[in-house]
PDB file of N, CA and C in Angstrom:
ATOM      1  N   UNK A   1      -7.292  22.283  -5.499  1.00  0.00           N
ATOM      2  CA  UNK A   1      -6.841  21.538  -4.344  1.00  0.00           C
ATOM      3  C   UNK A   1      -7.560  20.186  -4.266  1.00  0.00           C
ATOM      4  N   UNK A   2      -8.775  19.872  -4.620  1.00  0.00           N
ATOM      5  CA  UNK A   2      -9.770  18.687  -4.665  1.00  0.00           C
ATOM      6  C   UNK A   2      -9.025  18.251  -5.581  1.00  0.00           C
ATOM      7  N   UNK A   3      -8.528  18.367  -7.003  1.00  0.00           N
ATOM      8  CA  UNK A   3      -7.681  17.328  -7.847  1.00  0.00           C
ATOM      9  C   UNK A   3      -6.112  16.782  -7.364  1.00  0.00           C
ATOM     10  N   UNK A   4      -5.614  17.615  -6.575  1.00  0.00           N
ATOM     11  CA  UNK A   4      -4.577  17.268  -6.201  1.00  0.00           C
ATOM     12  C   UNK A   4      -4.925  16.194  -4.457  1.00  0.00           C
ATOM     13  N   UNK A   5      -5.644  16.924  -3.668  1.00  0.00           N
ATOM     14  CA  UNK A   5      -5.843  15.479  -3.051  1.00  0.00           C
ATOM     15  C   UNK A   5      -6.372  14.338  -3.128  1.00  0.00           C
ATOM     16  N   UNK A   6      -7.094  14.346  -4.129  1.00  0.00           N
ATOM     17  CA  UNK A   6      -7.662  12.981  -4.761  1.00  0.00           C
ATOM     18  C   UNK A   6      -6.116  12.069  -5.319  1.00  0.00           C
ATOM     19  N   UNK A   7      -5.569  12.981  -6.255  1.00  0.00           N
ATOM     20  CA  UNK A   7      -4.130  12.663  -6.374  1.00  0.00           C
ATOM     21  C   UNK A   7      -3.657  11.903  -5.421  1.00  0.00           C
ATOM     22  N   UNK A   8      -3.424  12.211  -4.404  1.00  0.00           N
ATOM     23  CA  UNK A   8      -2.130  12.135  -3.164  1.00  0.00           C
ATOM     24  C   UNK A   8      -2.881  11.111  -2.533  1.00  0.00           C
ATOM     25  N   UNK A   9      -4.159  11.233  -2.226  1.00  0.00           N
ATOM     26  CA  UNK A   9      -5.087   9.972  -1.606  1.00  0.00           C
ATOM     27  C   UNK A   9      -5.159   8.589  -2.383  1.00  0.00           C
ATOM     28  N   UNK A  10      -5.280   8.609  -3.645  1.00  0.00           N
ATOM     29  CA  UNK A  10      -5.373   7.193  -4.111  1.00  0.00           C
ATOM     30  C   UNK A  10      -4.307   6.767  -4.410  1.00  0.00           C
ATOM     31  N   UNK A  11      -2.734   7.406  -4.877  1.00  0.00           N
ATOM     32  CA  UNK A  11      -1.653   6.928  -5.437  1.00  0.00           C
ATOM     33  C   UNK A  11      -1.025   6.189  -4.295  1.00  0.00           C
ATOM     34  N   UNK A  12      -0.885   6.444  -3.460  1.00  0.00           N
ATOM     35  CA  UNK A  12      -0.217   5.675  -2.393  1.00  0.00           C
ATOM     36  C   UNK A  12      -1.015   4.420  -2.148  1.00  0.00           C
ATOM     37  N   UNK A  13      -2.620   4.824  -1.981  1.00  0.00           N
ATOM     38  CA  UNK A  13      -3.299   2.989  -1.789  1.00  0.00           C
ATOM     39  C   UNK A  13      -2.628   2.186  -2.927  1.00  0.00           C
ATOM     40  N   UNK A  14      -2.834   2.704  -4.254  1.00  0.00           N
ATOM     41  CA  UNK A  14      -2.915   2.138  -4.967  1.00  0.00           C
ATOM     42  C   UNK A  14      -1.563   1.322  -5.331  1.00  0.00           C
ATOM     43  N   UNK A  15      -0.552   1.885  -4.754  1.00  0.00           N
ATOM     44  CA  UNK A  15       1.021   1.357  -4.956  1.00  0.00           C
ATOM     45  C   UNK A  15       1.149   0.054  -4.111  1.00  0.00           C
ATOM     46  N   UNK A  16       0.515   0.734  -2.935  1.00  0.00           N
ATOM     47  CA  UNK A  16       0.877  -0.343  -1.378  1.00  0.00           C
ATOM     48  C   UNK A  16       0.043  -1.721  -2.172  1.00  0.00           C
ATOM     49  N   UNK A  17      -1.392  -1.517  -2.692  1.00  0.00           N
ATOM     50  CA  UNK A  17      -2.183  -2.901  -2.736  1.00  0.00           C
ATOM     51  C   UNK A  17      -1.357  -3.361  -3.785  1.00  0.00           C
ATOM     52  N   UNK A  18      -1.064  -2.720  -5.328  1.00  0.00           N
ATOM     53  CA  UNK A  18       0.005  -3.380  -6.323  1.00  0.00           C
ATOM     54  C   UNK A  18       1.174  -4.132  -5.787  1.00  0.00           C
ATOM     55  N   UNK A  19       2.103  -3.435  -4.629  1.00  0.00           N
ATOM     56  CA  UNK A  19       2.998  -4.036  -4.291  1.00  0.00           C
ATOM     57  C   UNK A  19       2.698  -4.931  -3.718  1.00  0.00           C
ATOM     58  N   UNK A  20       1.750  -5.003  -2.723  1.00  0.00           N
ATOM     59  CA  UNK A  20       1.248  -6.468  -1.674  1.00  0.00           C
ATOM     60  C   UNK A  20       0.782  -7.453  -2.694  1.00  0.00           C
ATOM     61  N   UNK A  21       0.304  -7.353  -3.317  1.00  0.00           N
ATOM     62  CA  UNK A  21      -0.188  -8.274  -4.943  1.00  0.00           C
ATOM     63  C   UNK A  21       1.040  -8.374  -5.191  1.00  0.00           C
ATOM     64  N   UNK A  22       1.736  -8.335  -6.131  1.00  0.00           N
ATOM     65  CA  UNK A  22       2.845  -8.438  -6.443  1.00  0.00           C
ATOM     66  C   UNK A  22       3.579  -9.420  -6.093  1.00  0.00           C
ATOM     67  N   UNK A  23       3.957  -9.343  -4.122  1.00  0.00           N
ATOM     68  CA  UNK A  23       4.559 -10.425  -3.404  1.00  0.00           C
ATOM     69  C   UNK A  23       3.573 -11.248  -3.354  1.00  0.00           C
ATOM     70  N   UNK A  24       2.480 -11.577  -3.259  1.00  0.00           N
ATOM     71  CA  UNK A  24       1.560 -12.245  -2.962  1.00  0.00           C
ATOM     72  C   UNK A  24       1.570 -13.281  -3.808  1.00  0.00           C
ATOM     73  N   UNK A  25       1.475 -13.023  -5.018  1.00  0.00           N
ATOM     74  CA  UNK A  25       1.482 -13.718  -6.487  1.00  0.00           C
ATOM     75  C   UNK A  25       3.034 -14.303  -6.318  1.00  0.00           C
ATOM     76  N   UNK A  26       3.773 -13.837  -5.960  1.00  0.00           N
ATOM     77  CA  UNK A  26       5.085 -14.008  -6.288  1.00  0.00           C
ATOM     78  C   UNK A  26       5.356 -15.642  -5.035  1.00  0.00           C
ATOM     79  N   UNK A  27       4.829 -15.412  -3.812  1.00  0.00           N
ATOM     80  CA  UNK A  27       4.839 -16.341  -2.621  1.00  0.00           C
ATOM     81  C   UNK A  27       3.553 -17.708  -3.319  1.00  0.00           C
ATOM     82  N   UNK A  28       2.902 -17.019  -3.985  1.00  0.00           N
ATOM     83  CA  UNK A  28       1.947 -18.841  -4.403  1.00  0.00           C
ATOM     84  C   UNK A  28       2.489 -19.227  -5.770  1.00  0.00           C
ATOM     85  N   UNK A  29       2.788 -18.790  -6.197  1.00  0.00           N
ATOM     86  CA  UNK A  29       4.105 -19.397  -7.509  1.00  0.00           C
ATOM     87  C   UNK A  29       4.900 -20.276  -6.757  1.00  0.00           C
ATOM     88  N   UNK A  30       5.466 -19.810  -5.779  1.00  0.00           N
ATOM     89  CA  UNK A  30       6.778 -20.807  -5.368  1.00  0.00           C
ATOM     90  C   UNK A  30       5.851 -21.914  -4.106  1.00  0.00           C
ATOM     91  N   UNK A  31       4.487 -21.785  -3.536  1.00  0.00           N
ATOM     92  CA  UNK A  31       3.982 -22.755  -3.173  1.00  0.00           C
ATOM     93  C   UNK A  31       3.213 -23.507  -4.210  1.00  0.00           C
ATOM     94  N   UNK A  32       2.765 -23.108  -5.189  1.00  0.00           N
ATOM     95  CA  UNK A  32       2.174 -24.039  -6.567  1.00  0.00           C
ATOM     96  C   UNK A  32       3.707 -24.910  -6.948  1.00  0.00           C
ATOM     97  N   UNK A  33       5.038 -24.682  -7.265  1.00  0.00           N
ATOM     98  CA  UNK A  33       5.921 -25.219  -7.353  1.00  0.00           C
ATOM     99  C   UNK A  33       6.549 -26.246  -6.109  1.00  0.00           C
ATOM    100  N   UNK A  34       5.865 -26.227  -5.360  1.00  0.00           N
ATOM    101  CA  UNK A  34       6.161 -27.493  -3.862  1.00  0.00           C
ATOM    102  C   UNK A  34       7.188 -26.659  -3.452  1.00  0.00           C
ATOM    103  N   UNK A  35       7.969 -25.399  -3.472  1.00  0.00           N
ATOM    104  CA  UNK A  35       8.938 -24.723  -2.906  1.00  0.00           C
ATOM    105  C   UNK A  35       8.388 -24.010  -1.993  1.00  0.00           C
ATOM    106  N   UNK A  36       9.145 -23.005  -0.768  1.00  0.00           N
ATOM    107  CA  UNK A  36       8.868 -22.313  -0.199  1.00  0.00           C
ATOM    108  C   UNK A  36       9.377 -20.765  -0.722  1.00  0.00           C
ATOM    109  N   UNK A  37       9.142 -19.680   0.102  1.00  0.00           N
ATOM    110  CA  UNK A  37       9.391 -18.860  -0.329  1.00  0.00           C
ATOM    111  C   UNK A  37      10.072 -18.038   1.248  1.00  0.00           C
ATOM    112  N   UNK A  38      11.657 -17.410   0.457  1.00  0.00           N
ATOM    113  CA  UNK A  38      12.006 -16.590   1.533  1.00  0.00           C
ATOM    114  C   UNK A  38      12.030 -15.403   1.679  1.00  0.00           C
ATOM    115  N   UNK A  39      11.323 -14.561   2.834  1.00  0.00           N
ATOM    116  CA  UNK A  39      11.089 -13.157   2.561  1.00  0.00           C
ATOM    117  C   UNK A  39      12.586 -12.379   2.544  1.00  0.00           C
ATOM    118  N   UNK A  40      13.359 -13.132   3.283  1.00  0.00           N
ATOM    119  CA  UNK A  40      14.464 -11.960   3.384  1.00  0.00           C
ATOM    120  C   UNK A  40      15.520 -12.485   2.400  1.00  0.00           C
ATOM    121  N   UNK A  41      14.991 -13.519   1.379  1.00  0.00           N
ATOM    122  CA  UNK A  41      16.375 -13.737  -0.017  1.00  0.00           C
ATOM    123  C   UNK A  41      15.533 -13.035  -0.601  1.00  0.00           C
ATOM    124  N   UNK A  42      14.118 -13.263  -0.952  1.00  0.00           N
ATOM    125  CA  UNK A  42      12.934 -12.670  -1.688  1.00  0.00           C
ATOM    126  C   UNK A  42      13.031 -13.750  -3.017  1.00  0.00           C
ATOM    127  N   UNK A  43      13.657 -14.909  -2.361  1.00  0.00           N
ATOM    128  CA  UNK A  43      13.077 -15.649  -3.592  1.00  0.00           C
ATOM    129  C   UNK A  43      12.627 -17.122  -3.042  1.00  0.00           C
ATOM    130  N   UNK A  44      12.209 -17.737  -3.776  1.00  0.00           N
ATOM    131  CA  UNK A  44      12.021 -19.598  -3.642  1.00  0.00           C
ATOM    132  C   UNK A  44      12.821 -20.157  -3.329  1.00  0.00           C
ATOM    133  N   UNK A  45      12.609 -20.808  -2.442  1.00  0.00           N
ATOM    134  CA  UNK A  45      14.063 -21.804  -1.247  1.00  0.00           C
ATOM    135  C   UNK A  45      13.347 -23.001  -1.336  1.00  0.00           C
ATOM    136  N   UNK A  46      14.483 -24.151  -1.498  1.00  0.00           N
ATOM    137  CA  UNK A  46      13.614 -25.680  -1.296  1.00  0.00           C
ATOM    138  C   UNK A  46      13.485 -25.772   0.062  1.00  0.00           C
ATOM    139  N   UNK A  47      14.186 -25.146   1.568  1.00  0.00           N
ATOM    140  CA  UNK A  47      14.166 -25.537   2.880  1.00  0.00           C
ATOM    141  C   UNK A  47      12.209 -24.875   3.367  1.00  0.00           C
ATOM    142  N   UNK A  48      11.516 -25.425   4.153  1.00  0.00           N
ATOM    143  CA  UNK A  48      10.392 -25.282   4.661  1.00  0.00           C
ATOM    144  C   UNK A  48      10.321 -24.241   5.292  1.00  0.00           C
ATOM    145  N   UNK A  49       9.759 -22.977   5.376  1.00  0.00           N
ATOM    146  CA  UNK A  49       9.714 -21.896   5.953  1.00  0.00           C
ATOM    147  C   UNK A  49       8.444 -21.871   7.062  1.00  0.00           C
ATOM    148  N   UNK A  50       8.988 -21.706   7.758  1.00  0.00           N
ATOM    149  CA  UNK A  50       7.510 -21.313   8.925  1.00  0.00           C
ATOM    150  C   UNK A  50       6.718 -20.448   9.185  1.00  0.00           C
ATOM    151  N   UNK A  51       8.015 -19.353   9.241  1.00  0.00           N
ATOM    152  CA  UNK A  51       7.917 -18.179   9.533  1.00  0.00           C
ATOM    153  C   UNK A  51       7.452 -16.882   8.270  1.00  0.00           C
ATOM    154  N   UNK A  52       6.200 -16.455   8.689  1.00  0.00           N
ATOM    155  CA  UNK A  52       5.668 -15.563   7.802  1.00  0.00           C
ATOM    156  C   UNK A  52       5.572 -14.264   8.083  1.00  0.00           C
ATOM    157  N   UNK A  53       6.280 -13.588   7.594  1.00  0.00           N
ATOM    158  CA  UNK A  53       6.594 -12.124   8.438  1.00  0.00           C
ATOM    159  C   UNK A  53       5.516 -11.483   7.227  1.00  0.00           C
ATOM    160  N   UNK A  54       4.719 -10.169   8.080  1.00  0.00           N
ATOM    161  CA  UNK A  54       3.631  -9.650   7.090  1.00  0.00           C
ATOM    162  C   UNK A  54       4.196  -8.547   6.539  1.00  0.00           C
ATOM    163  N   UNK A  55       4.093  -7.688   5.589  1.00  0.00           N
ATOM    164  CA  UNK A  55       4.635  -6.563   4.310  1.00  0.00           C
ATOM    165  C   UNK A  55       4.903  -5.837   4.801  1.00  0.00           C
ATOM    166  N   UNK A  56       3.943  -5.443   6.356  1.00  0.00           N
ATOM    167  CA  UNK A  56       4.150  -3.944   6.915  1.00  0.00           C
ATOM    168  C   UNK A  56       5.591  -4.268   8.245  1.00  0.00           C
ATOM    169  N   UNK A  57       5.384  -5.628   8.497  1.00  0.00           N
ATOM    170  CA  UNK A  57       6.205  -5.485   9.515  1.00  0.00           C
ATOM    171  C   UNK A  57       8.078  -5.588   8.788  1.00  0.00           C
ATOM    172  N   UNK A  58       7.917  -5.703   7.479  1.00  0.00           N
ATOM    173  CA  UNK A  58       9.454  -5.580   6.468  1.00  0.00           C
ATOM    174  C   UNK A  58       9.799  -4.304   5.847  1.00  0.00           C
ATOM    175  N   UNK A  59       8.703  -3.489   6.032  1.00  0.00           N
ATOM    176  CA  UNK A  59       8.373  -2.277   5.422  1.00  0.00           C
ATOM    177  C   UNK A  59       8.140  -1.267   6.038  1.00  0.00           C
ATOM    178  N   UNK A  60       8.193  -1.492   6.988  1.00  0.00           N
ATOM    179  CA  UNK A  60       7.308  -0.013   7.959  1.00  0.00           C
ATOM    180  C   UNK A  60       7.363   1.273   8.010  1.00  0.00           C
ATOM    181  N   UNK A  61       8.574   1.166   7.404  1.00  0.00           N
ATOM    182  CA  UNK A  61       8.702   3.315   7.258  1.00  0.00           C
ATOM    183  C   UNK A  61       7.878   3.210   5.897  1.00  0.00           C
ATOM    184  N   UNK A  62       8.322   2.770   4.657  1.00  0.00           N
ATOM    185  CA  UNK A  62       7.621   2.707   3.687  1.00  0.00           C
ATOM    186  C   UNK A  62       5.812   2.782   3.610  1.00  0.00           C
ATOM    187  N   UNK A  63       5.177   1.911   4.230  1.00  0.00           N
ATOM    188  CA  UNK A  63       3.995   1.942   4.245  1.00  0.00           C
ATOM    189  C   UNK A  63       3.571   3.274   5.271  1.00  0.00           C
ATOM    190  N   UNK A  64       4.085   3.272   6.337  1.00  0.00           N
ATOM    191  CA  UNK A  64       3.654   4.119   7.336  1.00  0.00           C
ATOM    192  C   UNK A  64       3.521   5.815   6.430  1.00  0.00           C
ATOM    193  N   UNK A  65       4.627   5.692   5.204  1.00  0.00           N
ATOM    194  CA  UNK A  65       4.502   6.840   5.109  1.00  0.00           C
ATOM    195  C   UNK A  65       3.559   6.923   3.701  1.00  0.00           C
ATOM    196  N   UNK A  66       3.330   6.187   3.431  1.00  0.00           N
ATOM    197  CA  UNK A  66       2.104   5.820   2.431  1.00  0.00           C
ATOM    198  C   UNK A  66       0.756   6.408   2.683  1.00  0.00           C
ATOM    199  N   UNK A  67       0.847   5.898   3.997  1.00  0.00           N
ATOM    200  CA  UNK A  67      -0.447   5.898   4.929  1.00  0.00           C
ATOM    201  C   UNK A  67      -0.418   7.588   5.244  1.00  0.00           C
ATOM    202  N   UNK A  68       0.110   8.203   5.219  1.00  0.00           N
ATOM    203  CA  UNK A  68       0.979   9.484   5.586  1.00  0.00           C
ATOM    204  C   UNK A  68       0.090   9.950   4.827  1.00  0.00           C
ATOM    205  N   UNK A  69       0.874   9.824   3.748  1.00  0.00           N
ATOM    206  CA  UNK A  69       0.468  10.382   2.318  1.00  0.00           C
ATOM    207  C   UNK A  69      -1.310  10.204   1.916  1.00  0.00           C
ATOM    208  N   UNK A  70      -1.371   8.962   2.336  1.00  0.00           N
ATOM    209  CA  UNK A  70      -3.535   8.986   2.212  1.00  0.00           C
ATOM    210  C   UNK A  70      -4.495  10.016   2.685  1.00  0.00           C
ATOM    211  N   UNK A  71      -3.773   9.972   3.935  1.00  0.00           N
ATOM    212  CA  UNK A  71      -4.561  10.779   4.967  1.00  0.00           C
ATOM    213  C   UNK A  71      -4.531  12.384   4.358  1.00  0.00           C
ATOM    214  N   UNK A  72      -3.012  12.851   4.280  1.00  0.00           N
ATOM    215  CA  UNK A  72      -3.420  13.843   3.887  1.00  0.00           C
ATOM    216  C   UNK A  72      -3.836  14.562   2.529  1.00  0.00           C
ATOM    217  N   UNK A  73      -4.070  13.452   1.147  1.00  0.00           N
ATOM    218  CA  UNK A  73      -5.321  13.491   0.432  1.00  0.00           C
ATOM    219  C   UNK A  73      -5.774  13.734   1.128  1.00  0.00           C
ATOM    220  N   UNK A  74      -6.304  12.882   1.809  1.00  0.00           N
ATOM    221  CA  UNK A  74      -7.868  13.096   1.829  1.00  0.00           C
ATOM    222  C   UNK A  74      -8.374  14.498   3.080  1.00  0.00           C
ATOM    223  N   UNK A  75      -7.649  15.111   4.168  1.00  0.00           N
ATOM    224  CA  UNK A  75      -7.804  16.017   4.496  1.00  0.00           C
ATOM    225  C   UNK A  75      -7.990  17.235   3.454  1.00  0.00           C
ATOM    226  N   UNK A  76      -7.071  17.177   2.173  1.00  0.00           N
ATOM    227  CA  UNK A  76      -6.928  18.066   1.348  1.00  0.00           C
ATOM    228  C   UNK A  76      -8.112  18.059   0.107  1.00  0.00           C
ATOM    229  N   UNK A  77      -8.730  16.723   0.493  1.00  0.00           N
ATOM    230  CA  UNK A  77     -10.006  16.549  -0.418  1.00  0.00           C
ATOM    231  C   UNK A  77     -10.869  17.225   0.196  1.00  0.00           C
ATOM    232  N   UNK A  78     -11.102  17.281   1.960  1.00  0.00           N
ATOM    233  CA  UNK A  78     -12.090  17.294   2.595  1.00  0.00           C
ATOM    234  C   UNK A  78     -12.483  18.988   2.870  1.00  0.00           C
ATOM    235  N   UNK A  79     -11.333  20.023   2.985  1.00  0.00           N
ATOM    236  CA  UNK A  79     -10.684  21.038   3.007  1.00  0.00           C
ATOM    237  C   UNK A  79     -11.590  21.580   1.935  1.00  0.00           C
ATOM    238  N   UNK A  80     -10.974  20.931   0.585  1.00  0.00           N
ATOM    239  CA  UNK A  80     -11.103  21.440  -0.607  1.00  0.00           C
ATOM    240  C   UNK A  80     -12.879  21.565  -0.761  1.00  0.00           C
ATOM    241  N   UNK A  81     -13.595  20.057  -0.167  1.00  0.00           N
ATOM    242  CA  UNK A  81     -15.100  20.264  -0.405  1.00  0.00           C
ATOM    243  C   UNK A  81     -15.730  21.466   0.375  1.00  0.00           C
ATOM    244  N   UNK A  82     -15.350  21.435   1.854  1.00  0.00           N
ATOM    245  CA  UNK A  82     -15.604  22.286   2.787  1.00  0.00           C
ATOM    246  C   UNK A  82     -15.571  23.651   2.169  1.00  0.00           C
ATOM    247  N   UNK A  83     -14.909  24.003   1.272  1.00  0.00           N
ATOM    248  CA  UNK A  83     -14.485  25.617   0.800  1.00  0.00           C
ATOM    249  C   UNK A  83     -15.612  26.008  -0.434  1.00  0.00           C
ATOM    250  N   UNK A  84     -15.497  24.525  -1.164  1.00  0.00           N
ATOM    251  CA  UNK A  84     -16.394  24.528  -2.030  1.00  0.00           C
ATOM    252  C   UNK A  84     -17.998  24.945  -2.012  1.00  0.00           C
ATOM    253  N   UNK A  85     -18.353  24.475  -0.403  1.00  0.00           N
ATOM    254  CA  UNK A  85     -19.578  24.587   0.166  1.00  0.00           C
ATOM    255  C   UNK A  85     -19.587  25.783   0.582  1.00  0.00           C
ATOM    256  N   UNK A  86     -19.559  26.630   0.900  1.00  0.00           N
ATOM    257  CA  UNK A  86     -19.164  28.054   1.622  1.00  0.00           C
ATOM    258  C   UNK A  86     -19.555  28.642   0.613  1.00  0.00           C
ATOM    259  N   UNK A  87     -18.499  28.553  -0.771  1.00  0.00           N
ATOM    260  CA  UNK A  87     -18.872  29.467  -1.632  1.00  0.00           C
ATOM    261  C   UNK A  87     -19.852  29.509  -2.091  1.00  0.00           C
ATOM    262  N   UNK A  88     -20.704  28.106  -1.981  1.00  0.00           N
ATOM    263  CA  UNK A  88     -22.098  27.842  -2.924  1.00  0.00           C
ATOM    264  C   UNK A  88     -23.458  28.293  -2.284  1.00  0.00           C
ATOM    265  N   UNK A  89     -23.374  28.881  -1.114  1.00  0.00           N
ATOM    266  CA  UNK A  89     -24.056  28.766   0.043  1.00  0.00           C
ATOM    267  C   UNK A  89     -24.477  30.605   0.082  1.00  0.00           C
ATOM    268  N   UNK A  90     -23.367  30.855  -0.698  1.00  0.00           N
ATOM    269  CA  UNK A  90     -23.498  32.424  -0.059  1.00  0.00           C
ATOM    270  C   UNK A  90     -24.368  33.590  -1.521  1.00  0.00           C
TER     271      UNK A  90
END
């Protein structure tokens, strides 16, 4: 159970920060190019954008359930140590 919530705990951080990288890199490409960048074409627009909407607020079931998914790693890590200790104890 400790290998599998370690599993379930880091794969989801690890997707969400890749994906936020990802756009991130992708939005200073098109400001290194004097362009802007539009979140909802998802590409480089010559018109000036103002408006910066953040990953979670375009995403929110997605991340929320990411976040889902962390937590309960890590309950299932915490579970798993807790049991571990018991047995070592006795």
């Amino acid at each position: 159970m400790m290998r599998w919530g370690s599993i379930i705990f880091s794969l989801p951080v690890i997707l969400l920060l890749s994906l936020y990288g990802w756009e991130l890199s992708t939005v200073n490409e098109c400001i290194d190019q004097g362009l802007s960048y539009s979140f909802e074409l998802e590409r480089c627009v010559d018109e000036k954008q103002n408006v910066r909407s953040p990953y979670y607020a375009r995403h929110t079931v997605f991340v929320n359930s990411m976040l889902f998914l962390a937590i309960l790693g890590s309950m299932m890590m915490t579970v798993s140590m807790i049991k571990r200790g018991m047995v070592r104890n006795q």
